[in-house]
Protein backbone atom coordinates (compact mmCIF):
# COMPACT_ATOMS: atom_id res chain seq x y z
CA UNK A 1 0.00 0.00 0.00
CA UNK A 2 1.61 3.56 -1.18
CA UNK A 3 1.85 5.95 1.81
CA UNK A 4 0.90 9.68 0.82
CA UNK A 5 0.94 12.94 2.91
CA UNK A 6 -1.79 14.02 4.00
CA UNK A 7 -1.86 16.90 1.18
CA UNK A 8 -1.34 14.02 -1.18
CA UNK A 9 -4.29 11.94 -0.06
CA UNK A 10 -6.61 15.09 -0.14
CA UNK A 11 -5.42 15.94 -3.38
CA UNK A 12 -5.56 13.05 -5.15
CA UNK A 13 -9.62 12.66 -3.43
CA UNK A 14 -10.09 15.83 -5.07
CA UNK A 15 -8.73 14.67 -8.49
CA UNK A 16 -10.82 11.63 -8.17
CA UNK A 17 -14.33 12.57 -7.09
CA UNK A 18 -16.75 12.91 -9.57
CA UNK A 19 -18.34 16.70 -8.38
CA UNK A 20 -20.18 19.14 -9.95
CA UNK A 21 -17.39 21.61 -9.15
CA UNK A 22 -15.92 23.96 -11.65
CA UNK A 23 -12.89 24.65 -12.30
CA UNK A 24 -11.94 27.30 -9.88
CA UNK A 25 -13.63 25.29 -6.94
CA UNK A 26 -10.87 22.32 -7.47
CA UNK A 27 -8.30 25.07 -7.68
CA UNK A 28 -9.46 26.57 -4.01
CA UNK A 29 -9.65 22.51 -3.22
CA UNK A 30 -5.94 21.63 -4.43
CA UNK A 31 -4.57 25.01 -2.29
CA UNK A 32 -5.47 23.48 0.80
CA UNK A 33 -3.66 20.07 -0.35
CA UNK A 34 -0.64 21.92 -0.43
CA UNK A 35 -0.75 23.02 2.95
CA UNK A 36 -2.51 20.52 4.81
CA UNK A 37 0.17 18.41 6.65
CA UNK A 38 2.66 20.99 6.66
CA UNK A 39 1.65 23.05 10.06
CA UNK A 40 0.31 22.32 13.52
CA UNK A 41 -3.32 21.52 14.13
CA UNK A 42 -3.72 25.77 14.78
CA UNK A 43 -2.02 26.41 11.35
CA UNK A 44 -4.25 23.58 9.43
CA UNK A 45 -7.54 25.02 11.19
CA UNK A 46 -6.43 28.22 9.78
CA UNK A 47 -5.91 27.48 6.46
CA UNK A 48 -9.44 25.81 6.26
CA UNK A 49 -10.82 28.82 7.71
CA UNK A 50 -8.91 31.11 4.71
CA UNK A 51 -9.82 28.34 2.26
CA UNK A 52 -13.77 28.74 3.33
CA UNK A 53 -13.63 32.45 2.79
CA UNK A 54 -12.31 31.96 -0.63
CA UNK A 55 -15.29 29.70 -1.14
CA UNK A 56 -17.80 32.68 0.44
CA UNK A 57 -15.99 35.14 -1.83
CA UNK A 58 -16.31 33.14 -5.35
CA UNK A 59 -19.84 32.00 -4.07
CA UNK A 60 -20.99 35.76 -3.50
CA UNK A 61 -19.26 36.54 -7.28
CA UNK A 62 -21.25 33.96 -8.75
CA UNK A 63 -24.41 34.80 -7.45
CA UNK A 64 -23.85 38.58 -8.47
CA UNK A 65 -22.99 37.34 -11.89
CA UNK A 66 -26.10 35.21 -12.04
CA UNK A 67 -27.81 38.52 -11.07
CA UNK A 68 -26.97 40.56 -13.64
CA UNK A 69 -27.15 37.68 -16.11
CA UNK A 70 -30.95 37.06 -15.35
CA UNK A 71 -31.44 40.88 -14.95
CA UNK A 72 -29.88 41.27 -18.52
CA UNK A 73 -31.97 38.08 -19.56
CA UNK A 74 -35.29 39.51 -18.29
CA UNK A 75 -35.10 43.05 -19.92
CA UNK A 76 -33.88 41.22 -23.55
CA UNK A 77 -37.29 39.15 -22.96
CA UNK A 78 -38.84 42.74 -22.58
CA UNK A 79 -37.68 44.38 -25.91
CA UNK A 80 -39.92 40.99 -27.41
């Protein structure tokens, strides 16, 4: 049995799960691989906690953009 890090094991369950993440999520996903394993407990509770604001930050982007996309879908429907 192979041994891998424990950034090694949580990226390659990230590369292996079959998600309906985009692109950028996996990216956010595969930053934490390359940290976890490499600090203290404190250090790794950290990074989770910066990796989850990433998260909040793209999430809050794409709900904007799905705003302004239905917005600019609704008054094209208007002009009918």
């Amino acid at each position: 049995m192979q041994e891998l890090s424990a950034g090694e094991a949580w990226e390659k369950a990230v590369d292996e799960s079959d998600t309906n993440l985009n692109k950028e999520d996996i990216n956010i996903l595969l930053m934490l691989s390359k940290m976890l394993g490499q600090t203290d407990l404190e250090g790794q509770v950290s990074q989770i906690e910066i990796t989850r604001r990433v998260f909040r930050q793209t999430n809050k982007r794409g709900t904007e953009m799905k705003k302004i996309k239905t917005k600019n879908y609704t008054v094209d429907l208007d002009l009918l």
